[in-house]
Protein backbone atom coordinates (compact mmCIF):
# COMPACT_ATOMS: atom_id res chain seq x y z
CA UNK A 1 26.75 75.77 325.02
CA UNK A 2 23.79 75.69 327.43
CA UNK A 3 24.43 78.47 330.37
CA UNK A 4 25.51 76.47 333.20
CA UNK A 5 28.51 75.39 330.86
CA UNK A 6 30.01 78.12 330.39
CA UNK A 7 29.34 79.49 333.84
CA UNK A 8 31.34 76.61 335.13
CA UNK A 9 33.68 77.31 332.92
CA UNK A 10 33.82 80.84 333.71
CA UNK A 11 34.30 79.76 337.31
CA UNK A 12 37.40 77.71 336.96
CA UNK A 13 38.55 80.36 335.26
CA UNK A 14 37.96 83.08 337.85
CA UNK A 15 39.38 80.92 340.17
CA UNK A 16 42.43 80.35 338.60
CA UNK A 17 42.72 83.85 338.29
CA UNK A 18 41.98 85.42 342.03
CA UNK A 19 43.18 81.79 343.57
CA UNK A 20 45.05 82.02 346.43
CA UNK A 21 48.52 81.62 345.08
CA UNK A 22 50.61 79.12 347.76
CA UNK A 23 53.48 80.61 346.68
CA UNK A 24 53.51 83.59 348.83
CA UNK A 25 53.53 81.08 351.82
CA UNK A 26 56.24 78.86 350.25
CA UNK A 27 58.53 82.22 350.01
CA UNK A 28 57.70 82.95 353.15
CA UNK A 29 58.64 80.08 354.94
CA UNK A 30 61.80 79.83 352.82
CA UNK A 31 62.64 83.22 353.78
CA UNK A 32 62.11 82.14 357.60
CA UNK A 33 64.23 79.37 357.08
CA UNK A 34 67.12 80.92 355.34
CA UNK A 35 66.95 83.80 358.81
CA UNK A 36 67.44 80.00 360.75
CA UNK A 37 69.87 79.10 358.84
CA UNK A 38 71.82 82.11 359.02
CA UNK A 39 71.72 82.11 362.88
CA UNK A 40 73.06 78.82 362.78
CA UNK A 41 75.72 79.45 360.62
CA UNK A 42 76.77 82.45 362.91
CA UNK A 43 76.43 80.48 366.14
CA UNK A 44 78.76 77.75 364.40
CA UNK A 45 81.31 80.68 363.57
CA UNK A 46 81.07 82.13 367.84
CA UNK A 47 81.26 78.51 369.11
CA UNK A 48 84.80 77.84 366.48
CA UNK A 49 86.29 81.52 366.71
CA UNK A 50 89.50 80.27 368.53
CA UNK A 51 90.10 77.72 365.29
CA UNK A 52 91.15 80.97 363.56
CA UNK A 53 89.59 79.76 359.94
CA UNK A 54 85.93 80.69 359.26
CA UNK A 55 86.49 81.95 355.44
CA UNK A 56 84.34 79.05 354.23
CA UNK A 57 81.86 79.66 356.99
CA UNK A 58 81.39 83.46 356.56
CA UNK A 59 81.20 83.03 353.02
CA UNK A 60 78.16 80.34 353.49
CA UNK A 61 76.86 82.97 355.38
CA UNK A 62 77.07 85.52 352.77
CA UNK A 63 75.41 83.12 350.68
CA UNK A 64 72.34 82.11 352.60
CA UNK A 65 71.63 86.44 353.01
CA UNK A 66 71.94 86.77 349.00
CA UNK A 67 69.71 83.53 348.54
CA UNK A 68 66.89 85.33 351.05
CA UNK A 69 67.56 88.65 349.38
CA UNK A 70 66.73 86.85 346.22
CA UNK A 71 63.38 85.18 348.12
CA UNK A 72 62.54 88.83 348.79
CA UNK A 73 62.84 89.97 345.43
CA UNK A 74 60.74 87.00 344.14
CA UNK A 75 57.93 88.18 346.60
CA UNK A 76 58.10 91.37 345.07
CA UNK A 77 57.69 90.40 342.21
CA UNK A 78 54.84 87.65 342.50
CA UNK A 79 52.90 90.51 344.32
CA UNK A 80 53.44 93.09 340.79
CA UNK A 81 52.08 89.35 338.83
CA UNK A 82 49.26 88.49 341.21
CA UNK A 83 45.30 89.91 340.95
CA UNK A 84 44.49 88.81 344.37
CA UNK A 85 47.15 87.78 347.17
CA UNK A 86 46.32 85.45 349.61
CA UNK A 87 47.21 88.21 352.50
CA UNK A 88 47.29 91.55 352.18
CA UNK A 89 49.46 93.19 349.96
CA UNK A 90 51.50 95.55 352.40
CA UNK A 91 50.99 92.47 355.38
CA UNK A 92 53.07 90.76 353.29
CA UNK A 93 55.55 93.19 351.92
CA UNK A 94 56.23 94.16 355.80
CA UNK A 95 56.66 90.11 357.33
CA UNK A 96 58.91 89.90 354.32
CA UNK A 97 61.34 92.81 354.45
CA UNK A 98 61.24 91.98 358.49
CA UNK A 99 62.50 88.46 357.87
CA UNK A 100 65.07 89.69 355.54
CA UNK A 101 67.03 91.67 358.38
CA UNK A 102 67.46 88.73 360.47
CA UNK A 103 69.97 87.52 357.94
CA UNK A 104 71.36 90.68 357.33
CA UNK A 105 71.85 91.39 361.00
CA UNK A 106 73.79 87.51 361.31
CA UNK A 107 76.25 88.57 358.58
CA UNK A 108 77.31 91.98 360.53
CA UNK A 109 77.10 90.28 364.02
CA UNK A 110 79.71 87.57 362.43
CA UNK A 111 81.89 90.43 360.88
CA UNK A 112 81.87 92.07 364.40
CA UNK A 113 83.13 88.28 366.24
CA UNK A 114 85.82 88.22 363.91
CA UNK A 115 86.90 91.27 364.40
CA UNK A 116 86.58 91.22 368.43
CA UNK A 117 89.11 89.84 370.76
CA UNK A 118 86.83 88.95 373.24
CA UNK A 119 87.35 87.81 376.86
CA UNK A 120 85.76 84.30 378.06
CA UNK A 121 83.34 86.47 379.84
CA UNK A 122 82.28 88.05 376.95
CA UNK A 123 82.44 84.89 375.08
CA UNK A 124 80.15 83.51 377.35
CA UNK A 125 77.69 86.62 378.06
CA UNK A 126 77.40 86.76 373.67
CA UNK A 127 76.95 82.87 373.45
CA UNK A 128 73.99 83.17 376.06
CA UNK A 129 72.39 85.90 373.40
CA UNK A 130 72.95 84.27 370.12
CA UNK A 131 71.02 81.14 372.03
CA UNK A 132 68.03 83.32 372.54
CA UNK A 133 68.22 84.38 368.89
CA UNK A 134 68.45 80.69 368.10
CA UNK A 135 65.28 80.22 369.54
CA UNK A 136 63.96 83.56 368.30
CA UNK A 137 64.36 82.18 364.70
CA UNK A 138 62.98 78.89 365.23
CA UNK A 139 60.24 80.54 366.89
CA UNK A 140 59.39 82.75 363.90
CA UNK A 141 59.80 79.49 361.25
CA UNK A 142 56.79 77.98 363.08
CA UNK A 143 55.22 81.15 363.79
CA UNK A 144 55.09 81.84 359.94
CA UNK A 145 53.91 78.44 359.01
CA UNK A 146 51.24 79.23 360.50
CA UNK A 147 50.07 81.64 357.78
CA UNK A 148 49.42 78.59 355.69
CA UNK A 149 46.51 76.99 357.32
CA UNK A 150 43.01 77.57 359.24
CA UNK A 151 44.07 81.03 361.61
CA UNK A 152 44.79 79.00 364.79
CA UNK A 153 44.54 82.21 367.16
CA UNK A 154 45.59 79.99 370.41
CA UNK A 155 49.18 78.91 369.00
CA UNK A 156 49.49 82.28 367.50
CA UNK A 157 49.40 83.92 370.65
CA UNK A 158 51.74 81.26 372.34
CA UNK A 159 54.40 82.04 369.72
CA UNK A 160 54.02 85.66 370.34
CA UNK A 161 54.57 85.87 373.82
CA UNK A 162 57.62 83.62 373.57
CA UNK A 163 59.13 85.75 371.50
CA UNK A 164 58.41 88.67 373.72
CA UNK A 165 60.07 86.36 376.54
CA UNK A 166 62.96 86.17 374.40
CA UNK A 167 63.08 89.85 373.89
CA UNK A 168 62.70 90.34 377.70
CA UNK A 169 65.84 87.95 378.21
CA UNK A 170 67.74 89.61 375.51
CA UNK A 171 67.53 93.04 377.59
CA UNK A 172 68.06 91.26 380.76
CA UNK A 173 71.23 90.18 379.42
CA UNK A 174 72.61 93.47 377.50
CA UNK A 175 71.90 95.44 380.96
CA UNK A 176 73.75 92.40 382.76
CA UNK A 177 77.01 93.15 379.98
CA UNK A 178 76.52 97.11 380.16
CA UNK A 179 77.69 96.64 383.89
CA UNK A 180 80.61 94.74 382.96
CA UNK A 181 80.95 97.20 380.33
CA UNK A 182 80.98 100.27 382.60
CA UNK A 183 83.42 98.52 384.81
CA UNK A 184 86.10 97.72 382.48
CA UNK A 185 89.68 99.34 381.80
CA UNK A 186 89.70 98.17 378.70
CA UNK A 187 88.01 101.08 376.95
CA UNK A 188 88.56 100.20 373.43
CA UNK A 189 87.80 96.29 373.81
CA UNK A 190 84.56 97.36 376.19
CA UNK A 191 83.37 99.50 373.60
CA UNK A 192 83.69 96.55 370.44
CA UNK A 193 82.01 93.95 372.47
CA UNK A 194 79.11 96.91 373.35
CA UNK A 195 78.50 96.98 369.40
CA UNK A 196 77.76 93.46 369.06
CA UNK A 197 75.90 93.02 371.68
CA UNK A 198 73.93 95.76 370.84
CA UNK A 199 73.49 94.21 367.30
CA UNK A 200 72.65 91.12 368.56
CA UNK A 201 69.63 92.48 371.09
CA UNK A 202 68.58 94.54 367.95
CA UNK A 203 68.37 90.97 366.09
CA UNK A 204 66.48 89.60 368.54
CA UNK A 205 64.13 92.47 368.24
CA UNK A 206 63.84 91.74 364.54
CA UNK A 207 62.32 88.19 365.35
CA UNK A 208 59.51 89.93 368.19
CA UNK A 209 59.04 92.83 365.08
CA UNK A 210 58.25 89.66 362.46
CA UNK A 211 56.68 87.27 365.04
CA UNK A 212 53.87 90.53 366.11
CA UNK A 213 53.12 91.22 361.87
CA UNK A 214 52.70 87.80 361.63
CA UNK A 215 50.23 87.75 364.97
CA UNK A 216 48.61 90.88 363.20
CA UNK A 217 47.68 89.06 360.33
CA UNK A 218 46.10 85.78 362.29
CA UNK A 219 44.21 88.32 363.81
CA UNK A 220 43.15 90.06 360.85
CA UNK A 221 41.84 86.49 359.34
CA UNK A 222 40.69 84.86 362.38
């Protein structure tokens, strides 16, 4: 076989080998979409709470953080099978354990709801947070398909700030309940709706945390 043959060969070959593998950005975005859908399911459960029956909802929701648990296991284990990843190994080991807590986070908040009797203020003050973490998510989904494609530096950076906006809002809003909070008679129903709005500023937190690895790793390739 004259040289050039079996360098071409040897070439497809090599390729095939340290290729970069899509799947890491098809787990990825799966795993941002499953934190969406969690948030939505959660949202659905605040905005029916005085319907009394969510068993089938929180057990959808239960579902969709064992399905991105799963995603984050087959990461895992794609990065122990792959030579070469397309990112770095630890980039994406960090965006993926991030986007797994968003999930996680949605299942506790929704224990706390159901738990909670809470006041139409507080009904109100807690819808106006899960909204921001509605757009949090939805802000991280396009954030990560971004990881896909050409580095485009410009959107990056748009997607970053607005979820630092968010985060801004979210704290705007907890200091806005703590007064409330403070101000209440109600000790023991103050202190219940304090935990979940605490969780729920900590879960918008989670979406600025993913949203500035995945702004990390633009910059890293741009």
């Amino acid at each position: 076989m004259p040289a050039y043959g079996r360098f071409a060969m040897d070439w497809k070959f090599i390729k095939r080998i340290l290729g970069k593998d899509e799947r890491f950005f098809d787990l990825l975005e799966a795993s941002a979409a499953e934190a969406k859908a969690s948030v939505a399911i959660m949202a659905h459960i605040m905005d029916t709470l005085d319907t009394g029956a969510h068993d089938r909802q929180f057990d959808e929701l239960v579902s969709s953080k064992r399905k991105d648990k799963r995603i984050t296991q087959e990461i895992t284990e794609l990065m122990c099978k792959t030579f070469i990843t397309p990112l770095d190994r630890e980039d994406i080991e960090a965006l993926s354990n991030s986007l797994y807590k968003i999930p996680k986070a949605a299942t506790k908040i929704s224990e706390r709801l159901l738990l909670c009797q809470l006041s139409p203020e507080a009904k109100t003050t807690i819808r106006r947070q899960i909204t921001l973490l509605e757009e949090g998510v939805e802000t991280v989904g396009q954030f990560v398909a971004l990881l896909r494609s050409s580095p485009d530096v410009e959107r990056a950076m748009d997607y970053n700030a607005k979820l630092h906006q968010l985060e801004g809002e979210a704290d705007k809003l907890m200091l806005e309940l703590l007064k409330s909070i403070y101000s209440s008679q109600d000790i023991r129903g103050a202190l219940a709706i304090k935990d979940t709005t605490d969780m729920l500023e900590k879960a918008v937190d989670r979406c600025r945390d993913a949203g500035n690895i995945v702004f990390q790793i633009i910059l890293k390739h741009s």
